[in-house]
C-alpha atoms as a PDB file:
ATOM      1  CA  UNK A   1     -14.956  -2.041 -20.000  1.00  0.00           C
ATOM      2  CA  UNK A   2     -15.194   0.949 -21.879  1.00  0.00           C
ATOM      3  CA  UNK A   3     -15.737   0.603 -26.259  1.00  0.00           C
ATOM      4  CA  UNK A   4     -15.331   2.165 -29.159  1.00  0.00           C
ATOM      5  CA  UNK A   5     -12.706   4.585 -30.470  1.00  0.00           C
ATOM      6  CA  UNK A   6     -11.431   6.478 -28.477  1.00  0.00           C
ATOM      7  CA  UNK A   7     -11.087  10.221 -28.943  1.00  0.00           C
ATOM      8  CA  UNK A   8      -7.393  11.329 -28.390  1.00  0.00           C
ATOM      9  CA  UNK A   9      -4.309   9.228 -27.411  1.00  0.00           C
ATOM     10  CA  UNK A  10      -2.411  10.598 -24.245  1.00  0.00           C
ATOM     11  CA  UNK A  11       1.317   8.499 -23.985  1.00  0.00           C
ATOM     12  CA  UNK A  12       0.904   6.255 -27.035  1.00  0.00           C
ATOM     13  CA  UNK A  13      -0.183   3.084 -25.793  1.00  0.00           C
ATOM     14  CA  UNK A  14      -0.752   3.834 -22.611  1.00  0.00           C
ATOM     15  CA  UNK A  15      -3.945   6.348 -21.512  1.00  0.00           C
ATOM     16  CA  UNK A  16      -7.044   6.945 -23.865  1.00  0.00           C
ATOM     17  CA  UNK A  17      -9.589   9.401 -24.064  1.00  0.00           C
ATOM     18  CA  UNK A  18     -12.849   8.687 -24.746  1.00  0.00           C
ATOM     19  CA  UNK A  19     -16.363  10.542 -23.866  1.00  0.00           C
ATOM     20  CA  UNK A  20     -16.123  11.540 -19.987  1.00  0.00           C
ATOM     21  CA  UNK A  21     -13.408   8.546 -19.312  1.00  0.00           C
ATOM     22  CA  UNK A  22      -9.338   8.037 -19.107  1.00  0.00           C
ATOM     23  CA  UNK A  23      -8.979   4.949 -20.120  1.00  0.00           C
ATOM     24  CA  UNK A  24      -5.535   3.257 -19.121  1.00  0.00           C
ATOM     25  CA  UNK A  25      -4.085   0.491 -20.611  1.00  0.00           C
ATOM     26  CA  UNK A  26      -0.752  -0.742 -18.504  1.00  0.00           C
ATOM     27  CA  UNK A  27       0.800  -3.800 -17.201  1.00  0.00           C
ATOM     28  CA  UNK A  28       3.096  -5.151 -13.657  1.00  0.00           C
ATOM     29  CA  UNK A  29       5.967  -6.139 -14.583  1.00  0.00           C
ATOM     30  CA  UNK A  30       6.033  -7.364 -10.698  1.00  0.00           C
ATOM     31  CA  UNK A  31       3.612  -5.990  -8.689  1.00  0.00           C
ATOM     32  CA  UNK A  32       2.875  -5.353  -5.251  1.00  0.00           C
ATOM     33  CA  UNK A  33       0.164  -5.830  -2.271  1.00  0.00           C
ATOM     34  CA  UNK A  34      -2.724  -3.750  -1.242  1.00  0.00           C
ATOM     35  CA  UNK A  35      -0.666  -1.512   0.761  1.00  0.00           C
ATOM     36  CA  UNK A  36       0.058   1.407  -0.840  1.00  0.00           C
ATOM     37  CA  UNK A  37       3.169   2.971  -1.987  1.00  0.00           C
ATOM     38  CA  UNK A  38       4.362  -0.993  -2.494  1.00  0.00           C
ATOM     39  CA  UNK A  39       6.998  -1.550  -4.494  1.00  0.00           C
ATOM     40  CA  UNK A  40       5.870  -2.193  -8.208  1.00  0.00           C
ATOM     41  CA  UNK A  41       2.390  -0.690  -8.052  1.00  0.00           C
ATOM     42  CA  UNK A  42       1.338   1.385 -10.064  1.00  0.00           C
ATOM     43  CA  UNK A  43       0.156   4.970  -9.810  1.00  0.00           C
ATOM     44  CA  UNK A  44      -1.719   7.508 -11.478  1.00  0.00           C
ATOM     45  CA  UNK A  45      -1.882  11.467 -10.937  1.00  0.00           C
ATOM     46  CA  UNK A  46      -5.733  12.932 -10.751  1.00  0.00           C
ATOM     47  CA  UNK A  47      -6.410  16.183 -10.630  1.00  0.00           C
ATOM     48  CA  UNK A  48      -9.881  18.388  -9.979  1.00  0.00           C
ATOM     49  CA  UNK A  49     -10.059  21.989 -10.019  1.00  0.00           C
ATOM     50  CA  UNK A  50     -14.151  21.244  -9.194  1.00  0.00           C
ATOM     51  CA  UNK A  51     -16.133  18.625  -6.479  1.00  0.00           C
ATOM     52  CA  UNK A  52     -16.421  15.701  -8.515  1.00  0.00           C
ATOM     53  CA  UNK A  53     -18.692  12.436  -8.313  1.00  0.00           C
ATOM     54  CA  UNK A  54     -15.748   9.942  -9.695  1.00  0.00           C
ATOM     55  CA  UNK A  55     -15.925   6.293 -10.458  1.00  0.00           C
ATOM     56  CA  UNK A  56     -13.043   4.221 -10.647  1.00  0.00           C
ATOM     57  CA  UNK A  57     -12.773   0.399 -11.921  1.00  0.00           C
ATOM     58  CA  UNK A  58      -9.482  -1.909 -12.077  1.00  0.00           C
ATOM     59  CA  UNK A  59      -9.657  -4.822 -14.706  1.00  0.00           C
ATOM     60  CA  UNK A  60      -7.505  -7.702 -14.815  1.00  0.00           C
ATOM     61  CA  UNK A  61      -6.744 -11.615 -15.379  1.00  0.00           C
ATOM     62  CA  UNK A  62      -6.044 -11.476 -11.936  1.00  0.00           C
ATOM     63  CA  UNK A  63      -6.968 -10.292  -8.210  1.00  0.00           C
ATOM     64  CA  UNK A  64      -7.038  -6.573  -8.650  1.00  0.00           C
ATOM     65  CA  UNK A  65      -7.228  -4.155  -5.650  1.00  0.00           C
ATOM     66  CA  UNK A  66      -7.242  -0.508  -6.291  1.00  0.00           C
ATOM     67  CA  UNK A  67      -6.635   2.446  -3.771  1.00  0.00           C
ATOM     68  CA  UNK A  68      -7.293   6.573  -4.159  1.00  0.00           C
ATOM     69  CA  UNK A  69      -4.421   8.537  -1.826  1.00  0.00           C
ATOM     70  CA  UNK A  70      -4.261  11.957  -1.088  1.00  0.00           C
ATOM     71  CA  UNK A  71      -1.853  14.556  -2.158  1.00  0.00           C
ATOM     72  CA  UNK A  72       0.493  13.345   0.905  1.00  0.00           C
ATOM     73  CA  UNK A  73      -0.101   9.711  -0.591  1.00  0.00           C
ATOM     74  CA  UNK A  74      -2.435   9.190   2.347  1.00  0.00           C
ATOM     75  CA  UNK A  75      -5.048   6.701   1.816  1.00  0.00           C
ATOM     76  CA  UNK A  76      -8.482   7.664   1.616  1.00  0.00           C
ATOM     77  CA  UNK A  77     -10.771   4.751   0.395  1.00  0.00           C
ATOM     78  CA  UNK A  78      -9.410   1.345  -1.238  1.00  0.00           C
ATOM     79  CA  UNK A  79     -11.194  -1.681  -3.126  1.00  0.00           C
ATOM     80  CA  UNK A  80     -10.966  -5.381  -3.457  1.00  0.00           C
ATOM     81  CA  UNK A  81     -13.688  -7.064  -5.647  1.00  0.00           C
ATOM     82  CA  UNK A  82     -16.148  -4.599  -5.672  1.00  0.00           C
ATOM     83  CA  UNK A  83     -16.066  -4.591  -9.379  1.00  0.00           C
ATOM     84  CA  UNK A  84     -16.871  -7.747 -11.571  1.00  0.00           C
ATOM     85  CA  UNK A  85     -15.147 -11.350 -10.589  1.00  0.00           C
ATOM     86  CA  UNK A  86     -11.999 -10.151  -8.973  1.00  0.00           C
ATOM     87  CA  UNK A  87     -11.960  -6.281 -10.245  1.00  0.00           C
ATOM     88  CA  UNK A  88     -12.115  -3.562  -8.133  1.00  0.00           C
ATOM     89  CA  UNK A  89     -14.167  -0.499  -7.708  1.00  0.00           C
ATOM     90  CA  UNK A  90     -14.780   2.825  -6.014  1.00  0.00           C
ATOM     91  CA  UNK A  91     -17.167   5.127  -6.331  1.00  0.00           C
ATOM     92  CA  UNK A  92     -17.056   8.123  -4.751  1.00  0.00           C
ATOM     93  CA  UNK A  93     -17.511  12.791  -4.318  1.00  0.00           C
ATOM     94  CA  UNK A  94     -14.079  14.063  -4.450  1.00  0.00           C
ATOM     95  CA  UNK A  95     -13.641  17.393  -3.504  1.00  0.00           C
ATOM     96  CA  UNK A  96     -10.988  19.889  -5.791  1.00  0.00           C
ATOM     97  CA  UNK A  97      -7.391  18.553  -5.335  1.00  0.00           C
ATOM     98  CA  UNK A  98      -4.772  16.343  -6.454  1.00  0.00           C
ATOM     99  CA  UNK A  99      -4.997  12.529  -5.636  1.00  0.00           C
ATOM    100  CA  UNK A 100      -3.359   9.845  -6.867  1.00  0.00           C
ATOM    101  CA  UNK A 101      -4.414   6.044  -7.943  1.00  0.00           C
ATOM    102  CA  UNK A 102      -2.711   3.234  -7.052  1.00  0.00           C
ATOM    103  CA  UNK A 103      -3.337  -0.082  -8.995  1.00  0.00           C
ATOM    104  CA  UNK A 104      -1.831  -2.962  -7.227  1.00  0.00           C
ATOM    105  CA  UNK A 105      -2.749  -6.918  -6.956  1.00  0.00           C
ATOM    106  CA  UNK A 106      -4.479  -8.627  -3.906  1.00  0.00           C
ATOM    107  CA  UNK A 107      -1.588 -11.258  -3.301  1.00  0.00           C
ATOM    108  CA  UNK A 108       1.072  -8.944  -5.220  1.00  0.00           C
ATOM    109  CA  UNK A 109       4.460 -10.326  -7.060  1.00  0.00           C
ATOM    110  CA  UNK A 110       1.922 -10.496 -10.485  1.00  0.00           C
ATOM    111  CA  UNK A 111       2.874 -10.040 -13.716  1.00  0.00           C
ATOM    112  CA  UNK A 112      -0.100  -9.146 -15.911  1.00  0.00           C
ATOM    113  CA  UNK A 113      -1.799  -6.457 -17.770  1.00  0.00           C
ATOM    114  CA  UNK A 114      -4.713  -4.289 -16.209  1.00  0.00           C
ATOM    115  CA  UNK A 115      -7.243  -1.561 -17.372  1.00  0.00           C
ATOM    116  CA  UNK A 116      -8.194   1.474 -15.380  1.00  0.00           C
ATOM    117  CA  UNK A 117     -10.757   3.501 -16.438  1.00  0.00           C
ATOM    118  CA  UNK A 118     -11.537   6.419 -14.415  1.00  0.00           C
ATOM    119  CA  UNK A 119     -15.064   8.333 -15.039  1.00  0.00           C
ATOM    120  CA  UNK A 120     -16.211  11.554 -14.293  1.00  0.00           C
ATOM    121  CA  UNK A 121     -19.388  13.509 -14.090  1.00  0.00           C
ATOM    122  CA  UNK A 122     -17.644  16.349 -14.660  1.00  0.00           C
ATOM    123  CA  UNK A 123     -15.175  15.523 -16.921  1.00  0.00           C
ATOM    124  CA  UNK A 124     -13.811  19.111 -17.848  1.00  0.00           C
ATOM    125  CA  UNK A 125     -12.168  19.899 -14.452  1.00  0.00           C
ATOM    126  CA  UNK A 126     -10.445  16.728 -14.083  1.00  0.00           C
ATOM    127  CA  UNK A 127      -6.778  15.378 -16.063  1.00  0.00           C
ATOM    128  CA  UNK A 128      -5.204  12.513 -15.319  1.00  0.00           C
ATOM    129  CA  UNK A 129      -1.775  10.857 -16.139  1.00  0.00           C
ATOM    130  CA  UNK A 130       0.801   8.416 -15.428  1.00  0.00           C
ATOM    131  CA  UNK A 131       2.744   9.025 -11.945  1.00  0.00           C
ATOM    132  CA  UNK A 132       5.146   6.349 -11.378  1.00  0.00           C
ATOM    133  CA  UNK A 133       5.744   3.103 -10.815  1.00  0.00           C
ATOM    134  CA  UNK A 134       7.243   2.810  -7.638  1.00  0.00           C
ATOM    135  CA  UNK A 135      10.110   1.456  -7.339  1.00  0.00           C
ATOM    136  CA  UNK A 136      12.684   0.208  -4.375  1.00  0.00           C
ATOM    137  CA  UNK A 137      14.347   3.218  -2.301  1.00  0.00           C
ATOM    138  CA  UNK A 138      18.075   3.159  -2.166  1.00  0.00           C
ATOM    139  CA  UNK A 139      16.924   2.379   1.745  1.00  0.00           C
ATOM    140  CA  UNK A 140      19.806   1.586   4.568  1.00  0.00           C
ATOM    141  CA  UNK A 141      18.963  -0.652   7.157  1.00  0.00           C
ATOM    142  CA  UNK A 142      18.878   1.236  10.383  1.00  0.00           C
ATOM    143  CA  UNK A 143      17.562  -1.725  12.673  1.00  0.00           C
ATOM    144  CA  UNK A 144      18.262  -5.392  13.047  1.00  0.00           C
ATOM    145  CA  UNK A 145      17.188  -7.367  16.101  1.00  0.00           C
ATOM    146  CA  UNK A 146      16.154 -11.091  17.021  1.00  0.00           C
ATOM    147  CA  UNK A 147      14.115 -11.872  19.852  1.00  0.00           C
ATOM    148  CA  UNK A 148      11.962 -15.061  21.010  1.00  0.00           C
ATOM    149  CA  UNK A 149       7.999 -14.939  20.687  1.00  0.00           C
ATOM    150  CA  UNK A 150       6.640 -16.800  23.414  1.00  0.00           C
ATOM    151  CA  UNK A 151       3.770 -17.440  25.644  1.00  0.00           C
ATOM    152  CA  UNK A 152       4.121 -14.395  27.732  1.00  0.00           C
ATOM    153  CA  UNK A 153       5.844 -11.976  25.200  1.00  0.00           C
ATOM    154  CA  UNK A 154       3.847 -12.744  22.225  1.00  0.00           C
ATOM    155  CA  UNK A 155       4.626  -9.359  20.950  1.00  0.00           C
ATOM    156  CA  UNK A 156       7.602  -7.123  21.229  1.00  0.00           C
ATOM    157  CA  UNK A 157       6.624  -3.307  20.228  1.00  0.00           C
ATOM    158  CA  UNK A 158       9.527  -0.633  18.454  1.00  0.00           C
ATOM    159  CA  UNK A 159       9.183   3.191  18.256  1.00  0.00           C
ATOM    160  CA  UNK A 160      10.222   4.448  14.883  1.00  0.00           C
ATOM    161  CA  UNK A 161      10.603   8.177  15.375  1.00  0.00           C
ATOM    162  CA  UNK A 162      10.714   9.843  11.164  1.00  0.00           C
ATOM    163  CA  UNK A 163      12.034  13.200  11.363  1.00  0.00           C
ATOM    164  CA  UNK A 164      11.250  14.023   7.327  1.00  0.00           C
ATOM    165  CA  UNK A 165       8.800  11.954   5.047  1.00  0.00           C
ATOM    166  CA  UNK A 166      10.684   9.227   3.465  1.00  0.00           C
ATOM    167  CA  UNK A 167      10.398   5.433   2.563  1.00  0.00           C
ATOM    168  CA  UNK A 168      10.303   3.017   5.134  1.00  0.00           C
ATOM    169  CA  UNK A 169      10.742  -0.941   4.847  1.00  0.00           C
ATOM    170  CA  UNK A 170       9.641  -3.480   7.951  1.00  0.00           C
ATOM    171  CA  UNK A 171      10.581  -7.116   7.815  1.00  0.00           C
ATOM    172  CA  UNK A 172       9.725  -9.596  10.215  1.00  0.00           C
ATOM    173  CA  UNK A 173      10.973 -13.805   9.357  1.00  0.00           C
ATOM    174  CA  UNK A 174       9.679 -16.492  11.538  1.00  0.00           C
ATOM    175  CA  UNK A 175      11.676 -19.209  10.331  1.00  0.00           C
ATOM    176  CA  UNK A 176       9.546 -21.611  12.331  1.00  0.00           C
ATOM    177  CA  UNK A 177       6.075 -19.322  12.780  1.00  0.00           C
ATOM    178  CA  UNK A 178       4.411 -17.418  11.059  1.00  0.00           C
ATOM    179  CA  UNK A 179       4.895 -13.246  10.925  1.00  0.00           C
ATOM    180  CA  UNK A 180       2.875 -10.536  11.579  1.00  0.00           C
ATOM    181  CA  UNK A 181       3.433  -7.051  11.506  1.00  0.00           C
ATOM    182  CA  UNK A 182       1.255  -4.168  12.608  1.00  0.00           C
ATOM    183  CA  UNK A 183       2.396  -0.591  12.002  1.00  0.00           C
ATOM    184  CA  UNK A 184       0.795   1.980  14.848  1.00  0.00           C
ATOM    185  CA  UNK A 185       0.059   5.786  15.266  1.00  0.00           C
ATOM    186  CA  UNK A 186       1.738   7.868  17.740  1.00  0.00           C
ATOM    187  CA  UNK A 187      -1.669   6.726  19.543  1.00  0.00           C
ATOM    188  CA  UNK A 188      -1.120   3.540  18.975  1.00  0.00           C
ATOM    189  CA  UNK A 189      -4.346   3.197  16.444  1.00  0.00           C
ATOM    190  CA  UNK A 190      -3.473   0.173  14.066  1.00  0.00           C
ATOM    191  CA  UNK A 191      -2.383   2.132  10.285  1.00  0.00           C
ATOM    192  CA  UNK A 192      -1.433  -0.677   8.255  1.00  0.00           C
ATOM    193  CA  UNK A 193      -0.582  -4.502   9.352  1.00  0.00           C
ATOM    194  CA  UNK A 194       0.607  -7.572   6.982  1.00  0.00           C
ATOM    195  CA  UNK A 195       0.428 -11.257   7.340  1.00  0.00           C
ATOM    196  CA  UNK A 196       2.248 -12.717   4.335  1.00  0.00           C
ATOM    197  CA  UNK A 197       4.383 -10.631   2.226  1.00  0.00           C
ATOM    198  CA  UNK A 198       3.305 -12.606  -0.522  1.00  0.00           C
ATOM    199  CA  UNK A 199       1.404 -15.596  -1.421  1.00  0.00           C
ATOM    200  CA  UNK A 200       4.719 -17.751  -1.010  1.00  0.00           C
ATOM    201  CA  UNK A 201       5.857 -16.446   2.144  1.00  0.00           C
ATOM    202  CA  UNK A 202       4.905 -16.941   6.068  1.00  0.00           C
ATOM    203  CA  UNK A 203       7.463 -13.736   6.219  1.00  0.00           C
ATOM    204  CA  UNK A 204       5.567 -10.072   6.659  1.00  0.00           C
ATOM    205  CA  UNK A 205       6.739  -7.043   5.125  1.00  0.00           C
ATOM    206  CA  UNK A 206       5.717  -3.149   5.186  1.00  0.00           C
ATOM    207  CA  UNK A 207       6.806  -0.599   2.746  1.00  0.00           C
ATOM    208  CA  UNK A 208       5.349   2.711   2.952  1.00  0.00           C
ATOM    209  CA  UNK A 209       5.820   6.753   2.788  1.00  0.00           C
ATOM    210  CA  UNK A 210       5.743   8.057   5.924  1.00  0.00           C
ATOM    211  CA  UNK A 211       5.689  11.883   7.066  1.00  0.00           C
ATOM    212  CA  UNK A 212       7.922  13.061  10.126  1.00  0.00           C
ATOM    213  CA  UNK A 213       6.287  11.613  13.278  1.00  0.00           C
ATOM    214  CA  UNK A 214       6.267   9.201  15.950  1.00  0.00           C
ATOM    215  CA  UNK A 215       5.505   5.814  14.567  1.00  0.00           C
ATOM    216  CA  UNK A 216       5.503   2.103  16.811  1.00  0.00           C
ATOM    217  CA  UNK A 217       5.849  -1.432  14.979  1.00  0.00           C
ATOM    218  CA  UNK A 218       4.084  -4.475  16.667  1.00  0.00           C
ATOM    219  CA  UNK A 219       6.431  -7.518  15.644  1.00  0.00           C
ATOM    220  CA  UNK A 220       4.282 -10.921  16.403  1.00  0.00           C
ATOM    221  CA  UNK A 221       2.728 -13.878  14.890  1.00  0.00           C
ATOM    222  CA  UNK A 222      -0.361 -14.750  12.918  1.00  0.00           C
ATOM    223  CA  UNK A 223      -0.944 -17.322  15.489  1.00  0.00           C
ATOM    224  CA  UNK A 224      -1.286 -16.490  19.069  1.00  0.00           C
ATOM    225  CA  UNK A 225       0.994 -17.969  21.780  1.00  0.00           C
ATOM    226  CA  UNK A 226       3.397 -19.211  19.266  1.00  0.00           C
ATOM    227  CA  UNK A 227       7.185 -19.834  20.028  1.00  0.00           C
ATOM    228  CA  UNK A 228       9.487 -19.096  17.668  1.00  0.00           C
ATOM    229  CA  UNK A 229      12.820 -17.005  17.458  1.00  0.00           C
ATOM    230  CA  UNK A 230      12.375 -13.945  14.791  1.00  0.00           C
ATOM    231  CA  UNK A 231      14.635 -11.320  12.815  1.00  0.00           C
ATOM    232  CA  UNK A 232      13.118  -7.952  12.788  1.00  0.00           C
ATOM    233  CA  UNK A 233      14.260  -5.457  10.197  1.00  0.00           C
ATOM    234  CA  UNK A 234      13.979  -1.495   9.110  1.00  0.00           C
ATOM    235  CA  UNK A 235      15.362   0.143   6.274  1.00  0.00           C
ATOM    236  CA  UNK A 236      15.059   3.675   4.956  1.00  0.00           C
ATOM    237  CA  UNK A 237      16.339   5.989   2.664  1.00  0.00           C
ATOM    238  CA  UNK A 238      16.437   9.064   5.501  1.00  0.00           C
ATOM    239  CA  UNK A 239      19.149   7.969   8.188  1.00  0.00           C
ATOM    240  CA  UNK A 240      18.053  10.526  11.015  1.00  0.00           C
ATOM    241  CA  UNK A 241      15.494   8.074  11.440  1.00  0.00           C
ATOM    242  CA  UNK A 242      15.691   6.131  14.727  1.00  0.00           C
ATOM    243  CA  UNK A 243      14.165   2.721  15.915  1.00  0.00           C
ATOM    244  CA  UNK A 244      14.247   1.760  19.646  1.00  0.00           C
ATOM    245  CA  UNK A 245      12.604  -1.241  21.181  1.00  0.00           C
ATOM    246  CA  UNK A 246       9.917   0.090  24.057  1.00  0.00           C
ATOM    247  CA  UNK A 247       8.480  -3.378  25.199  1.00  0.00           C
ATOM    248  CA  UNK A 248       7.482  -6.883  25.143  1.00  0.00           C
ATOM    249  CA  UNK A 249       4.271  -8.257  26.292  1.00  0.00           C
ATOM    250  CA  UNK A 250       1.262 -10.321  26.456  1.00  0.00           C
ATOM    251  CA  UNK A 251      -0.638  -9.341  22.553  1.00  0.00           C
ATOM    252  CA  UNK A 252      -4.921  -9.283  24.291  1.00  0.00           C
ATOM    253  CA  UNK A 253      -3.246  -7.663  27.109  1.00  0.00           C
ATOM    254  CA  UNK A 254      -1.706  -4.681  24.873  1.00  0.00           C
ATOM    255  CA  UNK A 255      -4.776  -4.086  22.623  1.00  0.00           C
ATOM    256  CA  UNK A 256      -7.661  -4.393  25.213  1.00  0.00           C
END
């Protein structure tokens, strides 16, 4: 928590200057998870035209967790509680750039105000200001299957092929199970996954910026060998974007 007056006022009511620290002072109206580029986070634009040691704290009522993203909105290092109670933290040498700072909630859908102070050792080379908060693409569902989890086919695998960076939503229900979705690399190295899309929900849901690639989406439950029928789902807001399914199998067989 930073004190004292500060000394300027960038976006009245919104970021503060005080000795070597931004100091912003914001609020979710409803935010998102710890996945970033979620709808209703909130980000920040950092710039450094020098290598900077940076430090980086989240402070709220509730269960903050804070990300730093490259200029692609790539993540590079994220945070839970590694501040004080359930605030989050990161410390760490940034190199000259631009980055941006997401501040999201652990369990999103919160409404609540935050703090984020960023602090610099080298405070002249770095501004920062308010990005965006990110709201819902004008995305068109491109895919819409159901299938059967079982036993033997425990997960059922999708190529997503992106031909330009743009906004992509996965949804998986399990009426009768419960969801889990794993997003995968050309490679098939695990990028992001999601259990619960929020604290009230069995249901799992992805939204993220992705750049033009080849992209697979693992569509299977939290619980292994559980039956249930599922709907699987993917919007976007680019609609040269394909999905395909590319196969079913046995989950410890796939990732061994």
């Amino acid at each position: 928590m930073v004190t004292g007056e500060p000394e300027e006022q960038i976006d009245p009511g919104t970021i503060f200057v005080f000795e070597n620290s931004y100091v912003a002072d914001s609020a979710w109206e409803l935010s998102g998870t710890e996945y970033p580029n979620d709808v209703g986070n909130v980000q920040y634009k950092l710039v450094l035209t020098e290598t900077s040691d940076i430090e980086i704290s989240l402070e709220s009522q509730t269960d903050t967790f804070l990300m730093l993203l490259n200029s692609e909105f790539e993540l590079i290092i994220d945070d839970d509680d590694g501040g004080t109670d359930e605030n989050s933290f990161i410390s760490d040498s940034l190199t000259a750039g631009t980055y941006y700072i997401e501040a999201a909630t652990y369990y999103g859908y919160e409404t609540d105000n935050f703090e984020l102070i960023i602090t610099s050792d080298n405070f002249e080379s770095m501004s920062f200001s308010f990005y965006r908060v990110i709201q819902e693409s004008e995305t068109v569902e491109i895919y819409n299957t159901t299938a059967v989890l079982s036993s033997d086919s425990n997960y059922f695998l999708y190529e997503l092929i992106i031909t330009e960076q743009t906004a992509v939503q996965i949804s998986l229900s399990v009426p009768e199970g419960d969801a889990y979705l794993y997003l995968l690399s050309d490679s098939f190295d695990v990028i992001y996954t999601n259990d619960d899309a929020h604290e009230e929900t069995d249901d799992s849901r992805i939204y993220y910026l992705l750049n033009a690639g080849t992209y697979y989406i693992d569509a299977s439950a939290y619980i292994d060998n559980e039956s249930a029928a599922f709907e699987f789902t993917v919007a976007t807001d680019n609609l040269s974007s394909t999905v395909s399914f590319y196969e079913e199998g046995d989950w410890e067989i796939f990732y061994i």
